[in-house]
Protein backbone atom coordinates (compact mmCIF):
# COMPACT_ATOMS: atom_id res chain seq x y z
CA UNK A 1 136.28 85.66 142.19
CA UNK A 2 140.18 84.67 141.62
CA UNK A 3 141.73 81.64 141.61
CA UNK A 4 143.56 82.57 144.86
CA UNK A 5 140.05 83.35 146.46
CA UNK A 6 138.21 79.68 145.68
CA UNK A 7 141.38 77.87 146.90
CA UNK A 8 141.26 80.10 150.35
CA UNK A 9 138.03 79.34 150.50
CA UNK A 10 138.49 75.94 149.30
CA UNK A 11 140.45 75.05 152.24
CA UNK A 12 139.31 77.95 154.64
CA UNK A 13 135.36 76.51 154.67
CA UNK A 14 136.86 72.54 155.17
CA UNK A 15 139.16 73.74 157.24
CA UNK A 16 136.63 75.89 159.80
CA UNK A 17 134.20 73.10 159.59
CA UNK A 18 136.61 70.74 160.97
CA UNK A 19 137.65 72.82 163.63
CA UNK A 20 133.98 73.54 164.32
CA UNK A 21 133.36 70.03 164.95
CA UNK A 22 135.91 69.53 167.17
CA UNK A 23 135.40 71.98 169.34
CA UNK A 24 131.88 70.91 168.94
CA UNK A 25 132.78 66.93 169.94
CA UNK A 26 135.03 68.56 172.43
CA UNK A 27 132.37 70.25 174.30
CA UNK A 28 129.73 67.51 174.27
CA UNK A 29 132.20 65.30 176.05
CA UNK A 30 132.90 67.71 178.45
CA UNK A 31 129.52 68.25 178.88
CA UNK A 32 128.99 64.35 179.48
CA UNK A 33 132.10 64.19 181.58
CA UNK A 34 130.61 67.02 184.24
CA UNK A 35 127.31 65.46 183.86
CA UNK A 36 128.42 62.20 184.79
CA UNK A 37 130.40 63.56 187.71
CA UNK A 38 127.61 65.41 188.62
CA UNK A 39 125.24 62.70 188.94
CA UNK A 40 127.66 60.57 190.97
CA UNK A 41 128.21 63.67 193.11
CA UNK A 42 124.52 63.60 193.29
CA UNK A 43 123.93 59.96 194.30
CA UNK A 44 126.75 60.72 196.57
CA UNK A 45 125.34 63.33 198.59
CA UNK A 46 122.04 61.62 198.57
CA UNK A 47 123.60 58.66 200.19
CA UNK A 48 124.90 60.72 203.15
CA UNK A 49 122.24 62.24 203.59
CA UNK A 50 120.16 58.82 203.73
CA UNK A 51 122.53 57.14 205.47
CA UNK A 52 123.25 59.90 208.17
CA UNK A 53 121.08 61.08 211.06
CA UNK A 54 119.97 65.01 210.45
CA UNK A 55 120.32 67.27 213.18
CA UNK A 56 117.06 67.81 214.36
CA UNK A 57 116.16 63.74 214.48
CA UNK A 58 119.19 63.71 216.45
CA UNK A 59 117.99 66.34 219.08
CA UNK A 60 113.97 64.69 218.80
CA UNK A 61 116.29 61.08 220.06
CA UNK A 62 118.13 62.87 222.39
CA UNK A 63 114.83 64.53 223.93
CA UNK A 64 113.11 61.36 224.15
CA UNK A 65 116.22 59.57 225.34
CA UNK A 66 115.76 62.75 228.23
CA UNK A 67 112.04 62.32 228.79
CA UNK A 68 112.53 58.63 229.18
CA UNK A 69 115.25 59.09 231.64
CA UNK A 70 113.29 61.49 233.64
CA UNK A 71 110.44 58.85 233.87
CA UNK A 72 112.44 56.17 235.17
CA UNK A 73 114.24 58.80 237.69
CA UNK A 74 110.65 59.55 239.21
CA UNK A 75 109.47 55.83 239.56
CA UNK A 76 112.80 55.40 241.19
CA UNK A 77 112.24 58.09 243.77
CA UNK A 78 108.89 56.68 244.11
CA UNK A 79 109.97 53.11 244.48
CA UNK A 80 112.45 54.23 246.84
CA UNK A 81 109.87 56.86 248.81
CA UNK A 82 107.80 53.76 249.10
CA UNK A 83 110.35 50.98 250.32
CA UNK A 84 111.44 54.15 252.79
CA UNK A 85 107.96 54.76 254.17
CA UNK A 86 107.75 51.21 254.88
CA UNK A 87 111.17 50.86 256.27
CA UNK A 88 110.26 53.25 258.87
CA UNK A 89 106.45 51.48 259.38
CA UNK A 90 108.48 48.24 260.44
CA UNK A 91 110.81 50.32 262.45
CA UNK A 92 108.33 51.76 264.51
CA UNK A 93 106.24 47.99 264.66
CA UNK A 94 109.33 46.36 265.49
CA UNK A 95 110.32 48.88 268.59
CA UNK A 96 107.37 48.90 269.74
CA UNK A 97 107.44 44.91 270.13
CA UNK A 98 110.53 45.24 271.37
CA UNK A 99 109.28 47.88 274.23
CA UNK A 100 106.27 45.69 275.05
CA UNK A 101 108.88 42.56 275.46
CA UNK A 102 111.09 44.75 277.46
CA UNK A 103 108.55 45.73 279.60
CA UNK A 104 107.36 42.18 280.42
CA UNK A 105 110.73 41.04 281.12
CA UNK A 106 111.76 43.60 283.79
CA UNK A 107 108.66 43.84 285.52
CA UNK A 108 109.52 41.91 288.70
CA UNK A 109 108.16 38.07 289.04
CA UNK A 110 106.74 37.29 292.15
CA UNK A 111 109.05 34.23 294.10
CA UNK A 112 107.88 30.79 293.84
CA UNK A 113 109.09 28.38 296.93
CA UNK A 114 111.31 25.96 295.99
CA UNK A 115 109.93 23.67 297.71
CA UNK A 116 106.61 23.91 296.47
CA UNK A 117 107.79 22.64 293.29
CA UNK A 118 109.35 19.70 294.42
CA UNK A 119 106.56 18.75 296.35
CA UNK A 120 104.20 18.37 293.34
């Protein structure tokens, strides 16, 4: 081997290792810098998705929120079925009082002297 040849390998060899190194420290922190965004992409998105209502809990609250509407629309109609039924119960009591009263009042009274009164 000539002269020329150990001193272009003499510097080639350093010279190769020190690039391999830092492309070698180049890429590990690379690699560190993705994985660290990665991870706080991560914790990110697993935040949302802790923090936020999925779809289908939101339609299962929305159903029940329909159900339980539905349930207090019937005992409504009931309630008011029943305070109608009864409306009409003390509609028909109350005209028939009023007939009976009617009734006693124009049937005609038989005359009393006036004298008669006086007398006593």
């Amino acid at each position: 081997m000539g002269k020329d040849m150990q001193w272009f390998l003499g510097m080639a060899i350093p010279a190769f290792l020190t690039y391999a190194g830092l492309l070698w420290a180049v890429y590990t922190w690379l690699v560190k810098k993705i994985e660290s965004g990665d991870n706080a992409l991560h914790a990110r998105i697993s935040g949302l998705k802790n923090d936020h209502v999925t779809h289908t809990e939101f339609a299962r609250f929305i159903e029940q929120q329909e159900r339980w509407m539905d349930r207090q629309a019937s005992e409504s109609e009931r309630a008011l079925n029943a305070v109608s039924e009864e409306m009409r119960t003390t509609r028909r009591d109350l005209t028939g009082r009023l007939d009976n009263i009617l009734h006693i009042v124009s049937r005609p009274q038989p005359l009393s002297h006036p004298t008669a009164k006086s007398q006593e």
